[in-house]
PDB file of N, CA and C in Angstrom:
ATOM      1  N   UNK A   1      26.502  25.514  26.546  1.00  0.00           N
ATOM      2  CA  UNK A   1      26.564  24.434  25.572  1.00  0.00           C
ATOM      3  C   UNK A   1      25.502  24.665  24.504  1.00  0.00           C
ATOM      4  N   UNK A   2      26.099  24.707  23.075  1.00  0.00           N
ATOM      5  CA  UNK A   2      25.063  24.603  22.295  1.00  0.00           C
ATOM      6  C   UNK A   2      24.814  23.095  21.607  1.00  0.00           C
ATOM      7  N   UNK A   3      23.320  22.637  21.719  1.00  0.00           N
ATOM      8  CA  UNK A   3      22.826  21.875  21.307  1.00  0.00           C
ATOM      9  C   UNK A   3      21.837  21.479  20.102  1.00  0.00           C
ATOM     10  N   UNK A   4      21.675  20.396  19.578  1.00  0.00           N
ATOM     11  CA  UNK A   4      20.940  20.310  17.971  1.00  0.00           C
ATOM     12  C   UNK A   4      20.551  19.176  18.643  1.00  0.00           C
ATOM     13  N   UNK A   5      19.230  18.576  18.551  1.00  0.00           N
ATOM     14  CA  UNK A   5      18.371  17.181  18.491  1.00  0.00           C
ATOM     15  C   UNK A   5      17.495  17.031  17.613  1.00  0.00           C
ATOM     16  N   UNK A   6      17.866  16.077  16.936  1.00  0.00           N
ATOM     17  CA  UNK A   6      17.713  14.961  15.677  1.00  0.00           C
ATOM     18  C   UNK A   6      16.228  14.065  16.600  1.00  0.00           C
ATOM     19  N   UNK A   7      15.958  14.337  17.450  1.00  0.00           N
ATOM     20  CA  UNK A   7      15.081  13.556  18.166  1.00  0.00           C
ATOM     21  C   UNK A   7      13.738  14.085  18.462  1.00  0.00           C
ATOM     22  N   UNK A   8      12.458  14.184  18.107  1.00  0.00           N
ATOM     23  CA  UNK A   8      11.426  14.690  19.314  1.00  0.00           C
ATOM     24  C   UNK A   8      11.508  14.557  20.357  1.00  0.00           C
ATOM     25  N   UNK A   9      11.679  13.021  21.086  1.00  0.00           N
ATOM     26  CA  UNK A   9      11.278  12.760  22.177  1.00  0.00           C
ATOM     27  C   UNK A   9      12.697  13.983  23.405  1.00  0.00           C
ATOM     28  N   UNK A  10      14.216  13.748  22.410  1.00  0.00           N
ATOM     29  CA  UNK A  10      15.093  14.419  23.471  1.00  0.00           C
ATOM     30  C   UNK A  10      14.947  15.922  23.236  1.00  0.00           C
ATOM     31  N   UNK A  11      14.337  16.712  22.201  1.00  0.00           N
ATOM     32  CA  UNK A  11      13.762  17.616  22.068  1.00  0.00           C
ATOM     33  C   UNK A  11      13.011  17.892  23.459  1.00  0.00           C
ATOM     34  N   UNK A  12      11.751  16.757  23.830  1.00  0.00           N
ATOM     35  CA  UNK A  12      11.080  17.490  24.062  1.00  0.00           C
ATOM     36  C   UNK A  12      11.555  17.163  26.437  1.00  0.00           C
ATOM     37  N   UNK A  13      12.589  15.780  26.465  1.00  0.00           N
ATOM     38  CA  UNK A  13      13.291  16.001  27.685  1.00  0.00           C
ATOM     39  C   UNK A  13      13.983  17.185  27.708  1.00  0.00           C
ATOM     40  N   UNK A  14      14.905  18.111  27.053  1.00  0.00           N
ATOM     41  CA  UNK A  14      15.373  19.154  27.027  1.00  0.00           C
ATOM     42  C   UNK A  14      14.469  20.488  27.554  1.00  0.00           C
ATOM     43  N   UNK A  15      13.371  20.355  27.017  1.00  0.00           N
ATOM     44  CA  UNK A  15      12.596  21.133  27.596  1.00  0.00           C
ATOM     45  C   UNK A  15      12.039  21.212  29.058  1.00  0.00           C
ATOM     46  N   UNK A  16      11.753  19.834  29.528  1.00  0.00           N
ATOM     47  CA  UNK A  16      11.437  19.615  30.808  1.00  0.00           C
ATOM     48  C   UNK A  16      12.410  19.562  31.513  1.00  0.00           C
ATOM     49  N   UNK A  17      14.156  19.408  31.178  1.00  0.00           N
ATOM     50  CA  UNK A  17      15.239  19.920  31.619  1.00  0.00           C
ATOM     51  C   UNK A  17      15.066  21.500  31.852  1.00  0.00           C
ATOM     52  N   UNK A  18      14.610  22.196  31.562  1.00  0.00           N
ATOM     53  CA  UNK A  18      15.246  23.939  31.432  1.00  0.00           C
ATOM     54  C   UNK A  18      15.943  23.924  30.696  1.00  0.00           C
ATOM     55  N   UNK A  19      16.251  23.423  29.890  1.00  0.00           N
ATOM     56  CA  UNK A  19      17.614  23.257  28.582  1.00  0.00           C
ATOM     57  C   UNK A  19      17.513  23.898  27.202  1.00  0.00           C
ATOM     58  N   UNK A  20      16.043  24.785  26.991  1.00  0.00           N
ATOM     59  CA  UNK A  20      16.004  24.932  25.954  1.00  0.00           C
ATOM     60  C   UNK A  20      16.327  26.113  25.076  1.00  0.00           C
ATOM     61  N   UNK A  21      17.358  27.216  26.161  1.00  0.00           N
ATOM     62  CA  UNK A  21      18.024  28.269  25.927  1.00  0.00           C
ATOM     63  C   UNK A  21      19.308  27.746  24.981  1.00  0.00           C
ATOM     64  N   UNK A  22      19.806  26.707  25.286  1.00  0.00           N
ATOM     65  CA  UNK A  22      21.110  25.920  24.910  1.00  0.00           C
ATOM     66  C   UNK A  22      20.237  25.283  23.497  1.00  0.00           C
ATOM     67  N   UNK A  23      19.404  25.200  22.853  1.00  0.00           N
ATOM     68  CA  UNK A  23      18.473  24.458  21.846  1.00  0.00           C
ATOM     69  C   UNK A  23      18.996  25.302  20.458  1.00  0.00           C
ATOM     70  N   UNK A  24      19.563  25.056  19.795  1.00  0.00           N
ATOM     71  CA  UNK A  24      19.814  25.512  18.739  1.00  0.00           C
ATOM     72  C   UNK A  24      19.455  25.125  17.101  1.00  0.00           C
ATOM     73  N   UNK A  25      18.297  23.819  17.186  1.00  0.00           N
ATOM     74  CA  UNK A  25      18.373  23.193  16.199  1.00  0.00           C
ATOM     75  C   UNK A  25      17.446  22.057  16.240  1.00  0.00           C
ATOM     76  N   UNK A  26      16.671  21.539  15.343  1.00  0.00           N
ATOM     77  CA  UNK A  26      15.526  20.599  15.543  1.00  0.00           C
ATOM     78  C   UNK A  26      15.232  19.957  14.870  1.00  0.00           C
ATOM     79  N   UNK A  27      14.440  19.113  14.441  1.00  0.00           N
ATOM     80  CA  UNK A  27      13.818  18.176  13.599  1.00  0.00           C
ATOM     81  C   UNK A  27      12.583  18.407  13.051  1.00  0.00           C
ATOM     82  N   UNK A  28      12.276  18.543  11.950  1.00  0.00           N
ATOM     83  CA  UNK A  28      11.024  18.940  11.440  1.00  0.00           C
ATOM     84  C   UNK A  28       9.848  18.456  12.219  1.00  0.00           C
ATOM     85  N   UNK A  29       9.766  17.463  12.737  1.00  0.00           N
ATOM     86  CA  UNK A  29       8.978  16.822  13.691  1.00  0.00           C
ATOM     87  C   UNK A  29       8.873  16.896  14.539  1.00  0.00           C
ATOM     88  N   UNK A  30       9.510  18.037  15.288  1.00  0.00           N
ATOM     89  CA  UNK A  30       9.793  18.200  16.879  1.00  0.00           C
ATOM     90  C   UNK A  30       8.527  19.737  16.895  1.00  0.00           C
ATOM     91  N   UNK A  31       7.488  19.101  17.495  1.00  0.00           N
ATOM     92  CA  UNK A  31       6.683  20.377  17.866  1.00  0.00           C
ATOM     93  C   UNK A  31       5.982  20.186  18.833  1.00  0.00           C
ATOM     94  N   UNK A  32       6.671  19.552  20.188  1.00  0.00           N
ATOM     95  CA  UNK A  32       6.282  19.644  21.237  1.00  0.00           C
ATOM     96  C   UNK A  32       7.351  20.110  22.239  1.00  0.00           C
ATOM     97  N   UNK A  33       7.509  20.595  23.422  1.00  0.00           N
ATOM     98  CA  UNK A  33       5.786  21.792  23.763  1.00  0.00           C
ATOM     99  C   UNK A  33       6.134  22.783  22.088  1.00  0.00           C
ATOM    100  N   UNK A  34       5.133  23.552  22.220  1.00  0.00           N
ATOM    101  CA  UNK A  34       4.720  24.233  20.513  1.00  0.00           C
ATOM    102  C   UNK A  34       5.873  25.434  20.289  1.00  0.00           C
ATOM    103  N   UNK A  35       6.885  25.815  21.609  1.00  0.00           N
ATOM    104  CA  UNK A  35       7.694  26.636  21.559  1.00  0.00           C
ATOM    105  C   UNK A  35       8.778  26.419  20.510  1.00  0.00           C
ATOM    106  N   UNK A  36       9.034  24.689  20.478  1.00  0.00           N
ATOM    107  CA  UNK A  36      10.118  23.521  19.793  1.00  0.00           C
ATOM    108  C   UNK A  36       9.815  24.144  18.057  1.00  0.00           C
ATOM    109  N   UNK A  37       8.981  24.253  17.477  1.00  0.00           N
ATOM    110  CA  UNK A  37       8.372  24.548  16.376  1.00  0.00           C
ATOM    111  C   UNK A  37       8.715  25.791  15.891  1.00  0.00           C
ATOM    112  N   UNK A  38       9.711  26.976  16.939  1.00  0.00           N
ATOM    113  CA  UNK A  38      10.324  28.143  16.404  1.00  0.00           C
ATOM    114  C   UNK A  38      11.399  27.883  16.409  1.00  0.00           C
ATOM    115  N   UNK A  39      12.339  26.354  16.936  1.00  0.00           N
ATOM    116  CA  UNK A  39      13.612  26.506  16.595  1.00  0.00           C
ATOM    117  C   UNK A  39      13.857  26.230  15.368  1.00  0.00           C
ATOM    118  N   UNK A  40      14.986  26.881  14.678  1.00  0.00           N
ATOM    119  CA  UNK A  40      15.748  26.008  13.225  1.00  0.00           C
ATOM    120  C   UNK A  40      15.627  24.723  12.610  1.00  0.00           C
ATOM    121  N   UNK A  41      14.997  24.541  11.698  1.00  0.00           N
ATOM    122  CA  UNK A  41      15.092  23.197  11.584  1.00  0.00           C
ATOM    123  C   UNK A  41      16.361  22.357  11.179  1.00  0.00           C
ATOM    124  N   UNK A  42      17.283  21.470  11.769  1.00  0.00           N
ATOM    125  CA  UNK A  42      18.039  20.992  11.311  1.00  0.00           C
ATOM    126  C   UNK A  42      18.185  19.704  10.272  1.00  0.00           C
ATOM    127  N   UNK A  43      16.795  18.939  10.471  1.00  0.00           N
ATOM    128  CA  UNK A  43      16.764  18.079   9.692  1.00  0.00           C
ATOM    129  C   UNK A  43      15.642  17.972   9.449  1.00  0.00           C
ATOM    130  N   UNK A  44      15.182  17.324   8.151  1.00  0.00           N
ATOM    131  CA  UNK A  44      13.665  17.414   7.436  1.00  0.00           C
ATOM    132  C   UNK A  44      13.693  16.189   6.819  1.00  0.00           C
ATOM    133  N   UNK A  45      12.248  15.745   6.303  1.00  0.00           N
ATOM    134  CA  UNK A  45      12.057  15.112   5.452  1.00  0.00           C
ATOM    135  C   UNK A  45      11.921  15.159   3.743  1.00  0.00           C
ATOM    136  N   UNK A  46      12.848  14.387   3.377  1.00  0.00           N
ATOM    137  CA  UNK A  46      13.107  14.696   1.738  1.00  0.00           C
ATOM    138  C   UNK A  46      11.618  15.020   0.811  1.00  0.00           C
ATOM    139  N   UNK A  47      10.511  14.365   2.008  1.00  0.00           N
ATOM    140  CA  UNK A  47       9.032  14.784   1.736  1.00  0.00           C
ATOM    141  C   UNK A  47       8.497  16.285   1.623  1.00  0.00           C
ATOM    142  N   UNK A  48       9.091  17.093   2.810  1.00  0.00           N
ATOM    143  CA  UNK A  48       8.784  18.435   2.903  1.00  0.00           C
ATOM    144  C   UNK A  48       8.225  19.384   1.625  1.00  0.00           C
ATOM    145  N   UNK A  49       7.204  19.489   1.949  1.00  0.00           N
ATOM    146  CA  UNK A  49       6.884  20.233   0.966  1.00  0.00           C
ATOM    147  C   UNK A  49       5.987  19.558  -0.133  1.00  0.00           C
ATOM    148  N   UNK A  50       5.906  18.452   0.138  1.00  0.00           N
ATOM    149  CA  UNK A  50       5.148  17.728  -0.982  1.00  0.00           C
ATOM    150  C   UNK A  50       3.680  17.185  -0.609  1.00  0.00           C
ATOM    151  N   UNK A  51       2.959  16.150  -1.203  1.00  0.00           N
ATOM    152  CA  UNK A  51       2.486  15.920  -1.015  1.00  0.00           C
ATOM    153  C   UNK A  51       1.931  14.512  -1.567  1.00  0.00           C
ATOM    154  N   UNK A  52       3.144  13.577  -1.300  1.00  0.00           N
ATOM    155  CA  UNK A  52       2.936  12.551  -2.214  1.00  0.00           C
ATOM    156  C   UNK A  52       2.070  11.658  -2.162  1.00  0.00           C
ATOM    157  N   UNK A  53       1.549  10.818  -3.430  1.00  0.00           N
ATOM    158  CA  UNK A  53       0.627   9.510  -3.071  1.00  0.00           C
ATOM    159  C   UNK A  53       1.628   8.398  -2.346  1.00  0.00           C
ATOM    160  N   UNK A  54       0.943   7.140  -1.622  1.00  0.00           N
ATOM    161  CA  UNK A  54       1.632   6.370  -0.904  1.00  0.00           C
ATOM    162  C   UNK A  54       2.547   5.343  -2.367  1.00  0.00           C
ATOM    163  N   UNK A  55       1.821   5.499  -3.087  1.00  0.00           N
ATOM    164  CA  UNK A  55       2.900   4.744  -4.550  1.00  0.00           C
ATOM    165  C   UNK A  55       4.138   5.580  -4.789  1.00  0.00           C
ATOM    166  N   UNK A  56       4.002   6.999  -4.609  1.00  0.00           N
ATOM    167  CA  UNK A  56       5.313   7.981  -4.894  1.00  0.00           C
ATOM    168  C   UNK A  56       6.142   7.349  -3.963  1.00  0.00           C
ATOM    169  N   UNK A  57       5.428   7.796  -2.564  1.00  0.00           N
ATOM    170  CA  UNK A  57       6.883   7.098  -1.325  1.00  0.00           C
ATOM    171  C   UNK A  57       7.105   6.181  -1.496  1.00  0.00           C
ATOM    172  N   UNK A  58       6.787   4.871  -2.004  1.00  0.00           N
ATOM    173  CA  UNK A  58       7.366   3.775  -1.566  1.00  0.00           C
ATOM    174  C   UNK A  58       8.248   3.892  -2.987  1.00  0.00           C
ATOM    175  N   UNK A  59       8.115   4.473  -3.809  1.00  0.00           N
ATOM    176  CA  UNK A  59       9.002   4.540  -4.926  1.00  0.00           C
ATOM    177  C   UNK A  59       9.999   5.249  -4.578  1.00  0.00           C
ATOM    178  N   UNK A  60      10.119   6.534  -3.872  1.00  0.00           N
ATOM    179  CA  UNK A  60      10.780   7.746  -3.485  1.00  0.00           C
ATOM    180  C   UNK A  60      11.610   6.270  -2.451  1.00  0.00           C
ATOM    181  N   UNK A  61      11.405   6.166  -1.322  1.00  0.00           N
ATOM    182  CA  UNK A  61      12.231   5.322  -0.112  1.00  0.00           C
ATOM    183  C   UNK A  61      13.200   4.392  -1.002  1.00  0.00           C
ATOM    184  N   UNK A  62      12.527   3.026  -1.952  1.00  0.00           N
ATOM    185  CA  UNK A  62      13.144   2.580  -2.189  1.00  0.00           C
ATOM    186  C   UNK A  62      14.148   2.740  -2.855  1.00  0.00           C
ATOM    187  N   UNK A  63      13.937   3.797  -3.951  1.00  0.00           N
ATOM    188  CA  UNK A  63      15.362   4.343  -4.574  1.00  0.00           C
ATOM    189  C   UNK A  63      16.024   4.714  -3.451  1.00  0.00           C
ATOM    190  N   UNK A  64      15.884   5.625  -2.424  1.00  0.00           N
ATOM    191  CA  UNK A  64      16.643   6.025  -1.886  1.00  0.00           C
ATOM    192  C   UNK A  64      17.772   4.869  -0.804  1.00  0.00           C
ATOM    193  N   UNK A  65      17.020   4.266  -0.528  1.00  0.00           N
ATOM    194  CA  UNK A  65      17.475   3.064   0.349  1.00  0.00           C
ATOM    195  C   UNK A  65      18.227   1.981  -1.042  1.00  0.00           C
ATOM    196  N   UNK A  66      17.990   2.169  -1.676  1.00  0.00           N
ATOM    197  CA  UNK A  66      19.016   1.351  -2.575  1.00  0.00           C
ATOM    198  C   UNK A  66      20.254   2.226  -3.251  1.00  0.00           C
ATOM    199  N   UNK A  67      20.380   3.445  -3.180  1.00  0.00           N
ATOM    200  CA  UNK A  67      21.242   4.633  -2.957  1.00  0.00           C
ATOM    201  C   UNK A  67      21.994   4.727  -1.976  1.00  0.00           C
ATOM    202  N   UNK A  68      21.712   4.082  -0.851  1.00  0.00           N
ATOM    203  CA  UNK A  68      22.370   4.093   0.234  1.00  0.00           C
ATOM    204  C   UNK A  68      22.161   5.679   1.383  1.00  0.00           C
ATOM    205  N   UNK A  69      20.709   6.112   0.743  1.00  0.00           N
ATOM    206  CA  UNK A  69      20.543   7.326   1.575  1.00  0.00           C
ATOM    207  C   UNK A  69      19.019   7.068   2.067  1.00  0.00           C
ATOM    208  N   UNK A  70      18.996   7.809   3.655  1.00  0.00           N
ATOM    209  CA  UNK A  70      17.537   7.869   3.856  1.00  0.00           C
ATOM    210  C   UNK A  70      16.206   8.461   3.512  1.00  0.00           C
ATOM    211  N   UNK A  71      15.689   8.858   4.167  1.00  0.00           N
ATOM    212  CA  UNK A  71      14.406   9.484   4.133  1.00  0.00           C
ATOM    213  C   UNK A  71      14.437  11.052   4.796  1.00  0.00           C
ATOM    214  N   UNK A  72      15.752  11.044   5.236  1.00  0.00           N
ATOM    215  CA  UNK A  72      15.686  12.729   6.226  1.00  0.00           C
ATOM    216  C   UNK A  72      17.030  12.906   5.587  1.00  0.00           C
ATOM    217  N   UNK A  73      16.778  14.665   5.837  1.00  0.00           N
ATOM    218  CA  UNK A  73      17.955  15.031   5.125  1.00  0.00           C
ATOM    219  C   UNK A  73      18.426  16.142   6.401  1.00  0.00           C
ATOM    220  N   UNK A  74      19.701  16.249   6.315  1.00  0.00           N
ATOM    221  CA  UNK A  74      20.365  17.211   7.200  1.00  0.00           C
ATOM    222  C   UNK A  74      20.611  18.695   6.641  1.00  0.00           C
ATOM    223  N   UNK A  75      20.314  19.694   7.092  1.00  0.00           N
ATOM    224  CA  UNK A  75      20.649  21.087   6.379  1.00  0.00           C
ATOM    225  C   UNK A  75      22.178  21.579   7.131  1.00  0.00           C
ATOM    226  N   UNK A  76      22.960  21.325   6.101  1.00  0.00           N
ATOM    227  CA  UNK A  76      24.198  21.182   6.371  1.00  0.00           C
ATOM    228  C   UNK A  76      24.470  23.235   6.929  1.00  0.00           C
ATOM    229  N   UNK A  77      23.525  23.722   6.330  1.00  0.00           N
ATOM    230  CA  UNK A  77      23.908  25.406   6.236  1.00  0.00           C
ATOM    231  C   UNK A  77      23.132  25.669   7.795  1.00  0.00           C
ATOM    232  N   UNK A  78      22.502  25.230   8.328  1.00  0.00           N
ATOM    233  CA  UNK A  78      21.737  25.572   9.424  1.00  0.00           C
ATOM    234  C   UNK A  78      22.249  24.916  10.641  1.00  0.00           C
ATOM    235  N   UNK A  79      22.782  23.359  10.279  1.00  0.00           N
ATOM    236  CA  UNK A  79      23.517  22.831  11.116  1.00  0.00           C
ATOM    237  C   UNK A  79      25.104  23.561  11.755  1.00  0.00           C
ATOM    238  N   UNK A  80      25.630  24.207  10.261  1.00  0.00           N
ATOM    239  CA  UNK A  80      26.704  25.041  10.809  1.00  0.00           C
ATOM    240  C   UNK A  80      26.281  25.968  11.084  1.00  0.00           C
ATOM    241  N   UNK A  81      25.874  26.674  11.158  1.00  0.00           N
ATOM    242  CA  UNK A  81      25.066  28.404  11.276  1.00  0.00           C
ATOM    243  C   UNK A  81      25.151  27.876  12.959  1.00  0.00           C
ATOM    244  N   UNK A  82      24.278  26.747  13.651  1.00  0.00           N
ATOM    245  CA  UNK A  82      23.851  26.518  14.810  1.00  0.00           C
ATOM    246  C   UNK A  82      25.209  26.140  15.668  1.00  0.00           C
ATOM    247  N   UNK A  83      26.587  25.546  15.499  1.00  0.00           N
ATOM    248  CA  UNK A  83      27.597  25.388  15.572  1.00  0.00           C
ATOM    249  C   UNK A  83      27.593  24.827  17.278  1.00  0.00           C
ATOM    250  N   UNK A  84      26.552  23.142  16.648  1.00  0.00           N
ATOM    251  CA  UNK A  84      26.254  22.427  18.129  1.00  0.00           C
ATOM    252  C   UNK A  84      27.844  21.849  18.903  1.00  0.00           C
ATOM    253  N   UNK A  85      27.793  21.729  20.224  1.00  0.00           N
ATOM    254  CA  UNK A  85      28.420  21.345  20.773  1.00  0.00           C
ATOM    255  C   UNK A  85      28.147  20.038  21.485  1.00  0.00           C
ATOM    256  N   UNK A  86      26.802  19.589  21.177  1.00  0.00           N
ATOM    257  CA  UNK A  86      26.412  18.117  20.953  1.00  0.00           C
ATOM    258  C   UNK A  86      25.248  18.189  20.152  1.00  0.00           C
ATOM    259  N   UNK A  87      24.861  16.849  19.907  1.00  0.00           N
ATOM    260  CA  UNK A  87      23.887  16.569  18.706  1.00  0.00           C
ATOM    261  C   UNK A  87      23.262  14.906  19.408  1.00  0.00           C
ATOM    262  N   UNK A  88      21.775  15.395  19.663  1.00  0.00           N
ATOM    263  CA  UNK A  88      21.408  14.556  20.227  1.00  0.00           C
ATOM    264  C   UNK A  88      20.506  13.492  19.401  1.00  0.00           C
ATOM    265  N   UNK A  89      21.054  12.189  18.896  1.00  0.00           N
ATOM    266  CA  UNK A  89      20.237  11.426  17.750  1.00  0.00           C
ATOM    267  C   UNK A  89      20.482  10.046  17.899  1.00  0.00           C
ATOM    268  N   UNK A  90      19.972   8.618  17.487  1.00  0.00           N
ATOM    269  CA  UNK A  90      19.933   7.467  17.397  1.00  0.00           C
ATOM    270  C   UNK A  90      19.917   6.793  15.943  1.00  0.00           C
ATOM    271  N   UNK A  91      20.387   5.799  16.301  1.00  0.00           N
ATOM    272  CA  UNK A  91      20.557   5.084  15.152  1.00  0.00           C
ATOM    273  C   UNK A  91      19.340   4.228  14.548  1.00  0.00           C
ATOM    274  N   UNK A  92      19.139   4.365  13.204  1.00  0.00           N
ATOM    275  CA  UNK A  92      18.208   3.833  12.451  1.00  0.00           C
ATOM    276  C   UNK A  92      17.974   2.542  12.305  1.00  0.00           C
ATOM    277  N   UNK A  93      16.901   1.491  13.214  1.00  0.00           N
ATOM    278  CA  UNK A  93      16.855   0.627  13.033  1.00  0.00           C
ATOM    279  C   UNK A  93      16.349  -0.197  11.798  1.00  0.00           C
ATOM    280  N   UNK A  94      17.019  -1.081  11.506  1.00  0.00           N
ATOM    281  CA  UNK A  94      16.682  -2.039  10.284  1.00  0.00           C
ATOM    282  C   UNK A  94      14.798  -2.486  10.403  1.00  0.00           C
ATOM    283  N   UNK A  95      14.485  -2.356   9.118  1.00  0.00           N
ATOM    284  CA  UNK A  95      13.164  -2.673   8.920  1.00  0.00           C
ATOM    285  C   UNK A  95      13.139  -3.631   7.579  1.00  0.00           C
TER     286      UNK A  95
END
């Protein structure tokens, strides 16, 4: 089974499964245990790479959230490249 997690925390049960041969894909945030940090990243923050003041983000979020898009972005080319057979992620609670 190939797998992609959108999650640290199931990132990092996968690992304490033996599961992480089947790991094909990750979350920019997933760097635990430190092995997690050589898989692919599948999803990032639209932040990556930057280095914004806290006035940029809250400017950056709210456009985006009034766009109807989040704060993470999916790499659609890495996600297929990885060609999961599940995708382990949760839904975004309202704030």
């Amino acid at each position: 089974m190939r797998i992609c997690s959108f999650l640290p925390s199931a990132t990092e049960i996968l690992y304490q499964l033996g599961l992480q041969d089947q790991l094909y894909g990750v979350t920019h945030e997933c760097d635990f245990p430190a092995e997690a940090k050589e898989k692919p990243n599948v999803v990032h923050s639209v932040f990556d790479g930057m280095e914004p003041t806290s006035g940029e983000i809250s400017r950056v979020i709210s456009e985006r959230l009034e766009q109807g898009l989040g704060i993470y972005e999916i790499d659609l080319e890495v996600l297929s490249a990885a060609q999961p057979d599940l995708l382990l992620t949760q839904a975004i609670c309202e704030v």
